[in-house]
C-alpha atoms as a PDB file:
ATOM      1  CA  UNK A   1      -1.698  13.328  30.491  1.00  0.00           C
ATOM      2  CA  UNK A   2      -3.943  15.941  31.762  1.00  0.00           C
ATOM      3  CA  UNK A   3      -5.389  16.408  28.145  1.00  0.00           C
ATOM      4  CA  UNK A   4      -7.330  12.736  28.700  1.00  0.00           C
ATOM      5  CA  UNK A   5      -9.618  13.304  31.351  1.00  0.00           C
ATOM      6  CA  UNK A   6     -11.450   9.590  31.458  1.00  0.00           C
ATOM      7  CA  UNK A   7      -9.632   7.335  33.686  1.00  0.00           C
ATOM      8  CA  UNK A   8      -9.737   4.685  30.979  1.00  0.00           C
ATOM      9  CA  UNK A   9      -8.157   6.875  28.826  1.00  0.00           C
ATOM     10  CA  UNK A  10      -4.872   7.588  30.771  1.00  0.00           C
ATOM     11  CA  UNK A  11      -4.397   3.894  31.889  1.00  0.00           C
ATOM     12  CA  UNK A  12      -4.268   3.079  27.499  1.00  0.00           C
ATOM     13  CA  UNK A  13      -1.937   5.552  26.688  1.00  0.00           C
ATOM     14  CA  UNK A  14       0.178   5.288  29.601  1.00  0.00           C
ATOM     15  CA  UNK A  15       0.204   0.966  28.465  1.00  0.00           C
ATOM     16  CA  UNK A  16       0.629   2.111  25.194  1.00  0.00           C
ATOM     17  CA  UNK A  17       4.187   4.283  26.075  1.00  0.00           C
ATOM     18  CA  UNK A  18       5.078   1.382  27.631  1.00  0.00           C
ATOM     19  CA  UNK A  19       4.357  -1.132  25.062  1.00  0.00           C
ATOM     20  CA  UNK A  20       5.201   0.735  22.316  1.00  0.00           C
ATOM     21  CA  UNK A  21       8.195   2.605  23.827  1.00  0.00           C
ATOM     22  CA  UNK A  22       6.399   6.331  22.742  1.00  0.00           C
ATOM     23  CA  UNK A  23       8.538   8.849  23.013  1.00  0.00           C
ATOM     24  CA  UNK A  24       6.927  12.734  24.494  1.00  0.00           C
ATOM     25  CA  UNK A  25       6.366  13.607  20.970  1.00  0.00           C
ATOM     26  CA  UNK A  26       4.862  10.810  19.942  1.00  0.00           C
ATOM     27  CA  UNK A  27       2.737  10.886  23.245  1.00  0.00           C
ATOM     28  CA  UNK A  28       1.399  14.665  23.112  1.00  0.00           C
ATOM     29  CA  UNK A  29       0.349  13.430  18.705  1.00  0.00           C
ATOM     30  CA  UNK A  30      -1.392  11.037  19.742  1.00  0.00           C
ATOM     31  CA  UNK A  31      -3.211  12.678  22.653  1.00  0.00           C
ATOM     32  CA  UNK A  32      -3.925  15.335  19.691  1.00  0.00           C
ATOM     33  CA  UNK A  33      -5.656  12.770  18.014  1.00  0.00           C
ATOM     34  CA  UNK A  34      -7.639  11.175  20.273  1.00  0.00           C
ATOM     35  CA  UNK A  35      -6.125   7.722  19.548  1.00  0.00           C
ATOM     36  CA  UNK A  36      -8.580   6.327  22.765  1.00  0.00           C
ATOM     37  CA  UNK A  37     -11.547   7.519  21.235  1.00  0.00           C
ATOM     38  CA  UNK A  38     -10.837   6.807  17.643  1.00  0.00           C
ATOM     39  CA  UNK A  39      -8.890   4.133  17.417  1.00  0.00           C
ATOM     40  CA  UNK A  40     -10.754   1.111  16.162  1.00  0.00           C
ATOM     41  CA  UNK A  41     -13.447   2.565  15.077  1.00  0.00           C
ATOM     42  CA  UNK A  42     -12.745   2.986  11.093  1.00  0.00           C
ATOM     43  CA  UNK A  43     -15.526   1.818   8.754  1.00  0.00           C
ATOM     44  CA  UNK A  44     -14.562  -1.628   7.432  1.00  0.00           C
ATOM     45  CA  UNK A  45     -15.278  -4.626   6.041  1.00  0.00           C
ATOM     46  CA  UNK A  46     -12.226  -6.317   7.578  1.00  0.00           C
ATOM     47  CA  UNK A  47     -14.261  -8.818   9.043  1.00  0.00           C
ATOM     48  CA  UNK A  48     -15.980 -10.076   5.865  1.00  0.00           C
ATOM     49  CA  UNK A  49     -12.986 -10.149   3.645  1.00  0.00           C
ATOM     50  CA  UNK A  50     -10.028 -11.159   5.770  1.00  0.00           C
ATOM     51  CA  UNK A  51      -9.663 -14.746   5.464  1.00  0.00           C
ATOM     52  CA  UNK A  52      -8.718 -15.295   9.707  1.00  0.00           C
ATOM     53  CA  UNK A  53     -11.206 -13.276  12.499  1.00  0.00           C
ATOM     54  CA  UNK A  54      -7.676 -12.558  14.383  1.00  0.00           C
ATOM     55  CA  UNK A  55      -6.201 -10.630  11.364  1.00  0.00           C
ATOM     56  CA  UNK A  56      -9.171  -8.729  11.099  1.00  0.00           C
ATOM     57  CA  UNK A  57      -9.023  -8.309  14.624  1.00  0.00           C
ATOM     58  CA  UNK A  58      -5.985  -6.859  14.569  1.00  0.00           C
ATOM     59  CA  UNK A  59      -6.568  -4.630  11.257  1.00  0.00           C
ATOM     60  CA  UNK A  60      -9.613  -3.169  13.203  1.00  0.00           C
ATOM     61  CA  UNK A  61      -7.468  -2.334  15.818  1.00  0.00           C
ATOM     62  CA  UNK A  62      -4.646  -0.813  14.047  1.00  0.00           C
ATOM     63  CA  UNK A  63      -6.488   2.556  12.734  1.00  0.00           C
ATOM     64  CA  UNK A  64      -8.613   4.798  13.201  1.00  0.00           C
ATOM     65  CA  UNK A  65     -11.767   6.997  11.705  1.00  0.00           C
ATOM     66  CA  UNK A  66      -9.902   9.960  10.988  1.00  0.00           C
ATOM     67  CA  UNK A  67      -6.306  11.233  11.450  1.00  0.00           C
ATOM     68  CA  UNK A  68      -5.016  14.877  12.915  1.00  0.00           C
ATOM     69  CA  UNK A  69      -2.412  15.549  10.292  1.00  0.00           C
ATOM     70  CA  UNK A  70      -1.600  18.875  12.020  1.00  0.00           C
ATOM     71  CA  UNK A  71       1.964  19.107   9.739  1.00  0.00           C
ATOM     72  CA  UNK A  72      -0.482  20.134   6.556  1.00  0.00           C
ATOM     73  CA  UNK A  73      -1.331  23.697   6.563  1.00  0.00           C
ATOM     74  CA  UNK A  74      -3.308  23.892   2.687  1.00  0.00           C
ATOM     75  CA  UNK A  75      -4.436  27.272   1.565  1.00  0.00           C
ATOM     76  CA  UNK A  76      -6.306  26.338  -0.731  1.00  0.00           C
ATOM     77  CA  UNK A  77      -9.137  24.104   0.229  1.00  0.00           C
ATOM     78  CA  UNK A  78     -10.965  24.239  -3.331  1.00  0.00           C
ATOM     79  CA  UNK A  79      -7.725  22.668  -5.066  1.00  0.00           C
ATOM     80  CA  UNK A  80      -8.963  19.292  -6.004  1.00  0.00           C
ATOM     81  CA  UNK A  81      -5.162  18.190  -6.488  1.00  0.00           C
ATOM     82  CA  UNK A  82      -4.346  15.215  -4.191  1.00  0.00           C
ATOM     83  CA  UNK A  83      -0.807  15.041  -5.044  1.00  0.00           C
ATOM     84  CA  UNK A  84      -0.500  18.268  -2.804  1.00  0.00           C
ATOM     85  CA  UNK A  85      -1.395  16.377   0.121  1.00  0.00           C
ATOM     86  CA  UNK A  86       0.280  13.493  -1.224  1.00  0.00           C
ATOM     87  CA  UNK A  87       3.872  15.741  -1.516  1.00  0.00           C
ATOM     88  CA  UNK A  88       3.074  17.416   1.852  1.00  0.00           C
ATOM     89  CA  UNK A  89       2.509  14.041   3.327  1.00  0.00           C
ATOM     90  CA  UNK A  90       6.055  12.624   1.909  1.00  0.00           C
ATOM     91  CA  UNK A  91       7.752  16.033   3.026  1.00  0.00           C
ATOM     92  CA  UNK A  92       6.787  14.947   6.247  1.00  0.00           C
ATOM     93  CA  UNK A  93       6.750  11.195   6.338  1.00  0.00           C
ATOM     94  CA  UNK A  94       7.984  10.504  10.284  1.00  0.00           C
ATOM     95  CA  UNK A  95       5.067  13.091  11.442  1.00  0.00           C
ATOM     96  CA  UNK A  96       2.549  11.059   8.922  1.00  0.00           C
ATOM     97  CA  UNK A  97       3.621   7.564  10.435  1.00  0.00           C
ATOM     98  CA  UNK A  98       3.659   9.140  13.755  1.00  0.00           C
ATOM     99  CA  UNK A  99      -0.315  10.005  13.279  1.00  0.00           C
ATOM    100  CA  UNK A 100      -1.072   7.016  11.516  1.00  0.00           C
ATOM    101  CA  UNK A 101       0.167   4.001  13.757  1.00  0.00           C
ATOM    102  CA  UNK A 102       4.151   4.692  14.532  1.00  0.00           C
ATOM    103  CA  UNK A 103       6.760   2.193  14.137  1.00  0.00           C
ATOM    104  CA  UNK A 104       4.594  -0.355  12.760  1.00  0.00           C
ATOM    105  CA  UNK A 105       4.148   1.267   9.637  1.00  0.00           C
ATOM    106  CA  UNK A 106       7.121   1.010   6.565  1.00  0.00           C
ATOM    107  CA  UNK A 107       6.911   3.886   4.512  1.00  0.00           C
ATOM    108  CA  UNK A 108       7.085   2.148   0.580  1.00  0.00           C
ATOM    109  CA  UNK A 109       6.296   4.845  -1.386  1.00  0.00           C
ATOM    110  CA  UNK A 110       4.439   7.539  -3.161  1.00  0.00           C
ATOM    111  CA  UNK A 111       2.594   7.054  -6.341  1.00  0.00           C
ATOM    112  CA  UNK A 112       3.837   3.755  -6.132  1.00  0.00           C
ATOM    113  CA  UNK A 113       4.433   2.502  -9.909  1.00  0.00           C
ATOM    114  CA  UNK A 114       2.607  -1.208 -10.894  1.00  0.00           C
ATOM    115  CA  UNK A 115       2.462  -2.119 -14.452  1.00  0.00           C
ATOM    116  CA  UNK A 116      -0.587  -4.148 -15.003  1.00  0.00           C
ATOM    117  CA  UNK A 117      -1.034  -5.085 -18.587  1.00  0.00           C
ATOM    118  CA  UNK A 118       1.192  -3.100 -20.125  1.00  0.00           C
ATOM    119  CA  UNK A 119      -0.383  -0.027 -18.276  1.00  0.00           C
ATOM    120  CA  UNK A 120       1.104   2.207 -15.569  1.00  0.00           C
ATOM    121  CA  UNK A 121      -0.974   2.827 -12.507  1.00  0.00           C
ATOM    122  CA  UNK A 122      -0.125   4.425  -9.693  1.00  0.00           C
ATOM    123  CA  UNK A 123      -0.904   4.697  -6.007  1.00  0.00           C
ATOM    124  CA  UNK A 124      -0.937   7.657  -3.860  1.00  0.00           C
ATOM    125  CA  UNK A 125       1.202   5.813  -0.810  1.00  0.00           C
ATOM    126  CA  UNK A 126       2.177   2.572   0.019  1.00  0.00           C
ATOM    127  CA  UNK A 127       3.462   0.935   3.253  1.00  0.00           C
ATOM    128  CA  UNK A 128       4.301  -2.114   5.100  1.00  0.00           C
ATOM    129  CA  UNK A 129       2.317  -3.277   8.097  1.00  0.00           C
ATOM    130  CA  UNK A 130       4.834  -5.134  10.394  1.00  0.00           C
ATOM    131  CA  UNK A 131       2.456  -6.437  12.869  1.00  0.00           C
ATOM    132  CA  UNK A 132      -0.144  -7.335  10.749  1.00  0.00           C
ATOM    133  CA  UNK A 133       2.336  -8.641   8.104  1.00  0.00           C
ATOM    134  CA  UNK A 134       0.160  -7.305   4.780  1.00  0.00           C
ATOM    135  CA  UNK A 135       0.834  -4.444   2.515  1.00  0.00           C
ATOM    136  CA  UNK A 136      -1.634  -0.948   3.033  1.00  0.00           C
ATOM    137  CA  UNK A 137      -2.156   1.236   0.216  1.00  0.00           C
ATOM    138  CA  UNK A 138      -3.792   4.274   1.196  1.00  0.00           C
ATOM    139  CA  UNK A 139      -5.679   6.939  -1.371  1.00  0.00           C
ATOM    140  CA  UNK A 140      -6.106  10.524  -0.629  1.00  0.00           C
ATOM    141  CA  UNK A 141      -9.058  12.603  -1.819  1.00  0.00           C
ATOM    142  CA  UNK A 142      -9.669  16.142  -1.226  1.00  0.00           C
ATOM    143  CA  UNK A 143     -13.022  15.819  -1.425  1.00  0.00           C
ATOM    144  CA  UNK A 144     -16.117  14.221   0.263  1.00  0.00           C
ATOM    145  CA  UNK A 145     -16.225  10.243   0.342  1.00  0.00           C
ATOM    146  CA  UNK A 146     -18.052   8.961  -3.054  1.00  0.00           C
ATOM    147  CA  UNK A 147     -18.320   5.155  -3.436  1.00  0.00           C
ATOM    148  CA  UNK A 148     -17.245   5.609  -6.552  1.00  0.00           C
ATOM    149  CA  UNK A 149     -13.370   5.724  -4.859  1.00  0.00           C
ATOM    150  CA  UNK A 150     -13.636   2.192  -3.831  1.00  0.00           C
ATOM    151  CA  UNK A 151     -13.621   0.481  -7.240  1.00  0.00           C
ATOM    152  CA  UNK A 152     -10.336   2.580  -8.153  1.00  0.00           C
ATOM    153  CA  UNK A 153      -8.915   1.383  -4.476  1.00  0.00           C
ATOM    154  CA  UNK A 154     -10.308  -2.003  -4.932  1.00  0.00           C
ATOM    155  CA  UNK A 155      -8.477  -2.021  -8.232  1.00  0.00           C
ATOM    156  CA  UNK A 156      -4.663  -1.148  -6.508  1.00  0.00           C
ATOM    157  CA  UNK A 157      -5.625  -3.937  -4.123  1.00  0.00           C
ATOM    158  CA  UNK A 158      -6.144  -6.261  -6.772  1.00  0.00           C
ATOM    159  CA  UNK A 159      -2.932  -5.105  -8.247  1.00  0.00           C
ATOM    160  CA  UNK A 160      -0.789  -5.190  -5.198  1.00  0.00           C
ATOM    161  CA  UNK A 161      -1.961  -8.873  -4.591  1.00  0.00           C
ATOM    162  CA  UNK A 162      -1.168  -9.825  -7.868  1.00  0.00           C
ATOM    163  CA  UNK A 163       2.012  -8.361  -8.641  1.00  0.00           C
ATOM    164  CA  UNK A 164       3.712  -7.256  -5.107  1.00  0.00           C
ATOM    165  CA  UNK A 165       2.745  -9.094  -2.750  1.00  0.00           C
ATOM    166  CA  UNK A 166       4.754 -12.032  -1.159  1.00  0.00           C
ATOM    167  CA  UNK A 167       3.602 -15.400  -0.425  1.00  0.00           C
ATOM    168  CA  UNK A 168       4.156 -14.803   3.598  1.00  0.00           C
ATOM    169  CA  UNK A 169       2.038 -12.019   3.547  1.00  0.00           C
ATOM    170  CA  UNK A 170      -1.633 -11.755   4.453  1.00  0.00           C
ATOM    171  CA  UNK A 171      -3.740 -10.007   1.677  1.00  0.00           C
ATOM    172  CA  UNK A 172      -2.921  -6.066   0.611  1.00  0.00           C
ATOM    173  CA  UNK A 173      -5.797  -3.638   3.088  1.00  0.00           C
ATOM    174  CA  UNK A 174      -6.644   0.142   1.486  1.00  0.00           C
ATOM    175  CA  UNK A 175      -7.360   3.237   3.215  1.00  0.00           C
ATOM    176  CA  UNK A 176      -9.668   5.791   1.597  1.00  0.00           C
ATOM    177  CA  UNK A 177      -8.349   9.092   3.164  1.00  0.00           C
ATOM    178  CA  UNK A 178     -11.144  12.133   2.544  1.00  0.00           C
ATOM    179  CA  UNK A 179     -12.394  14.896   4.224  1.00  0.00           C
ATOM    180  CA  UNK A 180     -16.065  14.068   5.300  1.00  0.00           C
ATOM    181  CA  UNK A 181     -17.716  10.880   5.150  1.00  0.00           C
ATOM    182  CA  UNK A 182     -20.672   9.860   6.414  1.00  0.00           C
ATOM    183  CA  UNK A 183     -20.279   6.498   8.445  1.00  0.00           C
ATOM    184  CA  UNK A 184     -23.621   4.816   7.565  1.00  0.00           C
ATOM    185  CA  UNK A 185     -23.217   5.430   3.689  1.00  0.00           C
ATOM    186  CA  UNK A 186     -19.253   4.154   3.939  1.00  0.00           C
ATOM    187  CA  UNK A 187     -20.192   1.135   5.423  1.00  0.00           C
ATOM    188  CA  UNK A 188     -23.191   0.454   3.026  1.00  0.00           C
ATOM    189  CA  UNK A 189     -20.641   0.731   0.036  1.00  0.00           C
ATOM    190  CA  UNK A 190     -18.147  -1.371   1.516  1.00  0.00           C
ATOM    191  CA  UNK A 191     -20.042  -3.973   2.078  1.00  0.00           C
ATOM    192  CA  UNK A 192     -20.274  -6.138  -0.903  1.00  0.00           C
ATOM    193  CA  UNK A 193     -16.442  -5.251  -1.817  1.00  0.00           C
ATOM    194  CA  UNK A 194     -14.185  -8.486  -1.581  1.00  0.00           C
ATOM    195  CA  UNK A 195     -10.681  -6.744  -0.734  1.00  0.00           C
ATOM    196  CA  UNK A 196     -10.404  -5.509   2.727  1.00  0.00           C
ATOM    197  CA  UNK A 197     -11.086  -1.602   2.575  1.00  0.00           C
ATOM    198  CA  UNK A 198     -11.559   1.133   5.119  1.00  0.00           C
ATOM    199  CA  UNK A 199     -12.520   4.632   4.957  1.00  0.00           C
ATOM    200  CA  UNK A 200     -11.048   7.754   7.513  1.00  0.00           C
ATOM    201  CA  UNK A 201     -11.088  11.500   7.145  1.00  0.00           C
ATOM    202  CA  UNK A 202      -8.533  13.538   8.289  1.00  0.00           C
ATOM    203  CA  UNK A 203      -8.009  17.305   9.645  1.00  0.00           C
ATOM    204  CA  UNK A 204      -5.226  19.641   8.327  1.00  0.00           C
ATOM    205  CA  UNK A 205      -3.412  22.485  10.734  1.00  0.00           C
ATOM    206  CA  UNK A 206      -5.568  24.928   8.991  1.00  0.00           C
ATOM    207  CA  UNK A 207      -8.888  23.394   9.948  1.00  0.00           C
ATOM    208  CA  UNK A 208      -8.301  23.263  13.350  1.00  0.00           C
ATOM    209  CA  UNK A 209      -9.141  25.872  16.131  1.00  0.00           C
ATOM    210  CA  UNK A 210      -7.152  29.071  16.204  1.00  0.00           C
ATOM    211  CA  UNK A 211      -6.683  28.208  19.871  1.00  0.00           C
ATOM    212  CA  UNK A 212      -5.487  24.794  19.277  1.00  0.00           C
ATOM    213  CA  UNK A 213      -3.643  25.812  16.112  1.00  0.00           C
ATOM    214  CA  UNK A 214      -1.360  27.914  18.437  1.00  0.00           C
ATOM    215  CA  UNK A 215      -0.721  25.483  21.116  1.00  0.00           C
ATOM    216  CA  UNK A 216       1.045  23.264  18.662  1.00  0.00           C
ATOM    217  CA  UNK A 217       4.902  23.161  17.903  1.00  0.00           C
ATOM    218  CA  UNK A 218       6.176  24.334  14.939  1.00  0.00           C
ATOM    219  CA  UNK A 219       6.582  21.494  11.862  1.00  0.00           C
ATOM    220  CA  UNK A 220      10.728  22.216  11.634  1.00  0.00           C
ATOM    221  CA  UNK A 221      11.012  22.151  15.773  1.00  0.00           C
ATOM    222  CA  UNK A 222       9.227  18.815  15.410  1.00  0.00           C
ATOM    223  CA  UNK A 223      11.660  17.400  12.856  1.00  0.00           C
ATOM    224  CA  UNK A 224      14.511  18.738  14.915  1.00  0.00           C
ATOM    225  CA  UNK A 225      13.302  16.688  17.703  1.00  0.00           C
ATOM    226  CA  UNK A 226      12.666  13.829  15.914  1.00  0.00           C
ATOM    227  CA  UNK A 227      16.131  13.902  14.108  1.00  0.00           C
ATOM    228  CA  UNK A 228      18.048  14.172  17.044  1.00  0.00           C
ATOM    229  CA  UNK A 229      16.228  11.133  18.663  1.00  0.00           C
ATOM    230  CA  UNK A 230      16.934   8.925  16.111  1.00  0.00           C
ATOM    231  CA  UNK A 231      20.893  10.384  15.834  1.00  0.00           C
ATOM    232  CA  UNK A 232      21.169   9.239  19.781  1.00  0.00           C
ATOM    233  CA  UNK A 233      23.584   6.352  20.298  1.00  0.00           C
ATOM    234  CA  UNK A 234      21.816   3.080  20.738  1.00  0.00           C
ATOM    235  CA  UNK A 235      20.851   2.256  24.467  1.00  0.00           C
ATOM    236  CA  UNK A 236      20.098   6.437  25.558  1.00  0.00           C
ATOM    237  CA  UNK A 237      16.563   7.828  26.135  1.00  0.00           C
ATOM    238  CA  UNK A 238      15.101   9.494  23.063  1.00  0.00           C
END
């Protein structure tokens, strides 16, 4: 808890371990990503195209303006290929879910197959949102944010509605993952979109200071730890 030095700060996460039962791991990732700070603050237009001001509330609330996904170490920065991050991403799905809201998220899939038309599309990942009860398709790009992304996300949306979605559930919400957006611009081109749509960046391992990049555990020690927490007999601490 020393890491969050605002008062503030150390009073959310230490509600948050115990509303949301965090374990130390899941703690010291989200202290690496600045959840206080960050979360809430993604570029939307939730509150324009979510039919009830509580769900959009809520949608606000549930992620953030750019992720810490210190379990991707890419070499290559100039490779435009998303499906690296994509396979990276899967590789590691409890660290991903971890960084990107924990147990409320249910992993789906990746390039999640719709027919529409006849035609095969495909989405980079798709989960569940348990809390706020609506599918979330999110798209990765390796590059900067171009409003040209939106129509292709707006599209999925569309698609998700249409074909996957189940009566109970509130409408499908997309997340643009990229590395650098400008805030002002994103929520400009949002704006006039009718399908609920956010924008984030993200940081991989190899982006981050040398100091910092040191300091954290290795990938395999935190999947050991993870794996044995979830192999512990119901009822023990994880």
């Amino acid at each position: 808890m020393a890491k969050e030095k605002s008062l503030d700060g150390r009073l959310f996460y230490i509600a948050q371990c115990a509303i949301e039962f965090w374990s130390v791991e899941a703690l010291k990732s989200n202290l690496r990503g600045d959840l206080f700070s960050k979360k809430g603050s993604l570029p939307s237009n939730f509150l324009r195209t979510l039919p009830e001001p509580e769900q959009a509330r809520r949608a606000i609330r549930a992620f953030k303006d750019e992720y810490m996904l210190d379990f991707i170490n890419i070499e290559d920065e100039n490779d435009p290929d998303e499906r690296l991050i994509g396979r990276r991403i899967v590789a590691n799905i409890k660290q991903f879910i971890l960084s990107f809201g924990g147990n409320k998220f249910c992993f789906i899939g990746h390039e999640h197959r719709i027919i529409v038309e006849g035609k095969e599309i495909f989405m980079d990942l798709l989960f569940f949102h348990r809390e706020l009860r609506c599918l979330v398709a999110v798209e990765l790009k390796r590059g900067d944010f171009n409003p040209a992304h939106l129509g292709q996300l707006h599209f999925y949306l569309s698609a998700l509605d249409e074909y996957v979605r189940q009566e109970d559930e509130a409408p499908s919400i997309g997340i643009l993952l990229c590395k650098e957006a400008n805030r002002s611009i994103v929520e400009f081109a949002v704006r006039d979109y009718t399908k609920p749509m956010g924008v984030a960046t993200y940081r991989t391992r190899n982006e981050m200071p040398e100091q910092l990049q040191k300091a954290l555990p290795d990938v395999e020690a935190i999947k050991q730890v993870l794996d044995s927490s979830n192999d512990q007999p119901e009822g023990t601490d994880a």
